[in-house]
Protein backbone atom coordinates (compact mmCIF):
# COMPACT_ATOMS: atom_id res chain seq x y z
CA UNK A 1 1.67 -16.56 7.14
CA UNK A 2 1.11 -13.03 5.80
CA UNK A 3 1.93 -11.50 9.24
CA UNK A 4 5.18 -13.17 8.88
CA UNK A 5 6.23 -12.60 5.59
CA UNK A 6 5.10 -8.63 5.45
CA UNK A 7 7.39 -8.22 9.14
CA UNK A 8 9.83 -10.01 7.38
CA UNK A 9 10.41 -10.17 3.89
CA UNK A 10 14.22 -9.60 3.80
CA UNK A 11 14.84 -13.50 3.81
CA UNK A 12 13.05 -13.37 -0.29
CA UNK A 13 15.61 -11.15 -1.89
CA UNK A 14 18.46 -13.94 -1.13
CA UNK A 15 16.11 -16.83 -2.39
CA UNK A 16 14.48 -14.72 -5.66
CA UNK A 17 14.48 -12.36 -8.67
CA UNK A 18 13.00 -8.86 -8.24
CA UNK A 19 10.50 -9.69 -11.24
CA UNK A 20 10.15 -13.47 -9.25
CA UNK A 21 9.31 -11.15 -6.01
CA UNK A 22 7.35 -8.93 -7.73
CA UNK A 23 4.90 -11.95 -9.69
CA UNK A 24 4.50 -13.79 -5.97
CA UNK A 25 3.31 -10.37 -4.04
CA UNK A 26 1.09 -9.67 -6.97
CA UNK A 27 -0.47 -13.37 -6.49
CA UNK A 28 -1.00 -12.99 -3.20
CA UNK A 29 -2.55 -9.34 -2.68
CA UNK A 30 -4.47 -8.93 -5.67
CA UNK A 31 -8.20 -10.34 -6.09
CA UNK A 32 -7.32 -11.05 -9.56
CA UNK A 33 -4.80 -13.62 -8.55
CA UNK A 34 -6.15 -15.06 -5.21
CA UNK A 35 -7.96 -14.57 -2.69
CA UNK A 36 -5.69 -14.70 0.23
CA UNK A 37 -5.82 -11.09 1.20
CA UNK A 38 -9.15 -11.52 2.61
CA UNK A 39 -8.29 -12.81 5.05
CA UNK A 40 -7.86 -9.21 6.41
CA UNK A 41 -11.31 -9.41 6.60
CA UNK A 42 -12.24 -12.79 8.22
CA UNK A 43 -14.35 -11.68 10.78
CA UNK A 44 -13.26 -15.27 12.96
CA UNK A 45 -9.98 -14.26 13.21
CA UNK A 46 -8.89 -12.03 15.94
CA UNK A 47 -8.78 -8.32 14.67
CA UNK A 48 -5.52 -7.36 16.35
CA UNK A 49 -3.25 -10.12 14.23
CA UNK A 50 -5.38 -8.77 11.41
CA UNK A 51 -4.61 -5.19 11.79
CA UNK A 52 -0.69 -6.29 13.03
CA UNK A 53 -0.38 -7.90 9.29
CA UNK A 54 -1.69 -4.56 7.85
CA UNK A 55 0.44 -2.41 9.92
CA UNK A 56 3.34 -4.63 8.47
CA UNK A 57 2.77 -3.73 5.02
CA UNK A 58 5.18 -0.61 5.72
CA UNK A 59 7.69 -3.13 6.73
CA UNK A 60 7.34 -4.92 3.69
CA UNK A 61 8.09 -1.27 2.18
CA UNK A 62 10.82 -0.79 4.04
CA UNK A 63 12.38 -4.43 4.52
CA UNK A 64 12.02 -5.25 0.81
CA UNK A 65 10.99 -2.88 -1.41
CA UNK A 66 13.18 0.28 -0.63
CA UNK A 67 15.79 -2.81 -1.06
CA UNK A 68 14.88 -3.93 -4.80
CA UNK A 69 12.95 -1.20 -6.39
CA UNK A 70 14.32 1.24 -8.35
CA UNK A 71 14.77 4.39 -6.48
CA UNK A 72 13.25 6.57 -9.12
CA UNK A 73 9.40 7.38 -9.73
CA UNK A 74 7.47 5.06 -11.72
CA UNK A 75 4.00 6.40 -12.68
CA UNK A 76 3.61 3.60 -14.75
CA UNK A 77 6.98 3.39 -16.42
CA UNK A 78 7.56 -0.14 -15.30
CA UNK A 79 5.12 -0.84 -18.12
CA UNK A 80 8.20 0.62 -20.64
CA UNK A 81 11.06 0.20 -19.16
CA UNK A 82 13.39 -2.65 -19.73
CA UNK A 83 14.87 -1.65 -15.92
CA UNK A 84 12.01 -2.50 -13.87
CA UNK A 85 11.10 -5.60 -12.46
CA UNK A 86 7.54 -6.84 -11.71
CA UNK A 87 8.60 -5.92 -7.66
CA UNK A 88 8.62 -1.99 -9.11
CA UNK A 89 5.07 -2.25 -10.25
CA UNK A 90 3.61 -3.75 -6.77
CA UNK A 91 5.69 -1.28 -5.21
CA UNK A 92 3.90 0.86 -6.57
CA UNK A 93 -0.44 -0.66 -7.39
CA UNK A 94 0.15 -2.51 -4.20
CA UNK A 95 -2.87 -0.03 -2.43
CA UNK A 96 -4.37 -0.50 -6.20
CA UNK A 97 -4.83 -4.41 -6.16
CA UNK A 98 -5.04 -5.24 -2.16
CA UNK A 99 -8.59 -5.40 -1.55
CA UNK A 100 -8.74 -3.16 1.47
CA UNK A 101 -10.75 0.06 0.55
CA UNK A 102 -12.37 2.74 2.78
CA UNK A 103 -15.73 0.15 3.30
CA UNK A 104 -17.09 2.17 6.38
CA UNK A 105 -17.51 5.19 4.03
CA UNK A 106 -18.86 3.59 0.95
CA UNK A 107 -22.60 4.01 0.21
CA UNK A 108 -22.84 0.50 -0.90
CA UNK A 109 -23.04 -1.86 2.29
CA UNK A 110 -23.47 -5.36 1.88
CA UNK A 111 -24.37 -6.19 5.24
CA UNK A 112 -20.90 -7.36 6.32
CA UNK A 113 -19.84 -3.94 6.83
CA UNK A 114 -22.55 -3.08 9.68
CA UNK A 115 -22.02 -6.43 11.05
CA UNK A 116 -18.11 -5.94 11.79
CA UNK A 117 -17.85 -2.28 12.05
CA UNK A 118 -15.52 -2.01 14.74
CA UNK A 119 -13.03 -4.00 13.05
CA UNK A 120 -13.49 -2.35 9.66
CA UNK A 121 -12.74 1.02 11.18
CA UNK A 122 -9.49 -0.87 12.79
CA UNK A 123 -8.84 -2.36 9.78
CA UNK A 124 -8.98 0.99 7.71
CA UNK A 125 -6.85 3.00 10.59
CA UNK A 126 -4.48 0.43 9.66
CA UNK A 127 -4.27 0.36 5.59
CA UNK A 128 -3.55 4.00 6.22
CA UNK A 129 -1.23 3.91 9.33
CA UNK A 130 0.60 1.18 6.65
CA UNK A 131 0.54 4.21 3.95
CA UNK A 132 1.92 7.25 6.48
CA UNK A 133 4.63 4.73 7.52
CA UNK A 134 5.47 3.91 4.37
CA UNK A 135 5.49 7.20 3.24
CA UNK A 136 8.11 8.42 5.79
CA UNK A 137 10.63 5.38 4.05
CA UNK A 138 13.55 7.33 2.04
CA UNK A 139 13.35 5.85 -0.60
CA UNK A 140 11.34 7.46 -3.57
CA UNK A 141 9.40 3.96 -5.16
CA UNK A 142 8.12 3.17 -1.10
CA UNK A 143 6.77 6.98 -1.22
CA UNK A 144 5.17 7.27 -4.57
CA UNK A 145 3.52 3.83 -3.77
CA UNK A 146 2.55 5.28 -0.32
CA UNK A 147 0.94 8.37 -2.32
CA UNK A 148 -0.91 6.04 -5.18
CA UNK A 149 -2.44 4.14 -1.96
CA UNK A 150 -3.47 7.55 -0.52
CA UNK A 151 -5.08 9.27 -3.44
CA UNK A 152 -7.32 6.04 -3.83
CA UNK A 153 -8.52 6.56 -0.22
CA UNK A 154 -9.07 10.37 -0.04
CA UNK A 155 -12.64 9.55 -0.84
CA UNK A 156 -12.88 7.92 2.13
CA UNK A 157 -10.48 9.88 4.70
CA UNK A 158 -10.32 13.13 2.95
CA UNK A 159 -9.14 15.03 6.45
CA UNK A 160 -6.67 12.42 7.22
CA UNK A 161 -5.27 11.86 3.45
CA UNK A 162 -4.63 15.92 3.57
CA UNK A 163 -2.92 15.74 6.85
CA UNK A 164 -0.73 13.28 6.32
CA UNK A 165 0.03 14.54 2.58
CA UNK A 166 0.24 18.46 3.58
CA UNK A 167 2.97 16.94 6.05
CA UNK A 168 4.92 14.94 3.44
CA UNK A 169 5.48 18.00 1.08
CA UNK A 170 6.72 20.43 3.93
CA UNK A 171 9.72 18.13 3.52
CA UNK A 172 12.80 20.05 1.98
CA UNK A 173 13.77 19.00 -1.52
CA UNK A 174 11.75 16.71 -2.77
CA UNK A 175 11.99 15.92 -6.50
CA UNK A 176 9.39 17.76 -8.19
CA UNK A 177 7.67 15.34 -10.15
CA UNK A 178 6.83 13.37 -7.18
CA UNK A 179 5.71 16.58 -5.35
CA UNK A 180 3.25 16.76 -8.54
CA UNK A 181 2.15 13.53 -7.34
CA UNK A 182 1.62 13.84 -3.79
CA UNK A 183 -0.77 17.18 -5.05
CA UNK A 184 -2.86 15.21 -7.16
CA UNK A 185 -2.89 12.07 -4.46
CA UNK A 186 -4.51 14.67 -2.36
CA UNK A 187 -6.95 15.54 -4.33
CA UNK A 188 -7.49 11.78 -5.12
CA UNK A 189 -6.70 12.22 -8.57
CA UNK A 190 -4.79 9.27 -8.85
CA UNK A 191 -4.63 6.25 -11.81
């Protein structure tokens, strides 16, 4: 069901407010709500539809959020502003609250991480395929989320985090503020 609805999430912006949109993704990516994302990491289901629903987090980017969010950077202003909807501030802490982190490079192993190595590596490759995509959307709420997600795994993938970010900023005019952002993302200085 979350394949589906991250390759296709056009169908909710006919059927549902931006702050409706915005309260359901938050239920169902962040531990603090549910704990459906997991199922990213159920080890008895086969690891290429769980690395296809990852990779279709850009989609969900680009198929719903670049259509509802504001195109403006947030950096938390969705907390004050009487414009944004709760869809600008998964837009943007989506990377924050999904419960995908770089677990093959944390010093903390719980055994699981050993155990299913191969597919966390897959798994990781495809949180941060998600993020490049996503990053490559015109649209500046998809990016700035795309650059919160990466500064929270630069710990992890410092060599790919700089690649991907020293790419994004050799683009010609890009607002300023968010080029701010993409510096400190790459130096995982991110809130």
């Amino acid at each position: 069901f979350l394949v589906r609805l991250f390759s296709s999430p056009s169908f909710l912006i006919e059927k549902f407010t931006p702050n409706q949109i915005g309260v359901g993704l938050n239920y169902i990516v962040s531990p603090s709500c549910s704990d459906y994302a997991f199922v990213f990491l159920e080890s008895s289901l086969p690891i290429d539809d769980r690395a296809q629903g990852i990779h279709a987090i850009a989609t969900l980017y680009e198929g719903l959020f670049s259509q509802i969010c504001l195109p403006e950077i947030q950096h938390g202003k969705w907390r004050f502003s009487s414009n944004s909807s709760k869809a600008d501030e998964i837009c943007y802490m989506f990377w924050d609250v999904f419960p995908m982190y770089a677990r093959t490079k944390s010093p903390y192993d719980d055994g699981q991480v050993n155990a299913h190595w191969d597919d966390n590596v897959q798994i990781e490759t495809a949180c941060l395929d998600a993020m490049q995509r996503t990053l490559a959307i015109d649209h500046i709420a998809c990016q700035e989320g795309a650059l919160h997600g990466l500064g929270h795994w630069e710990h992890g993938y410092p060599e790919r985090v700089h690649r991907v970010i020293d790419a994004y900023l050799k683009q010609p005019n890009l607002p300023k503020e968010l080029v701010s952002y993409a510096k400190q993302a790459r130096n995982g200085s991110v809130l």
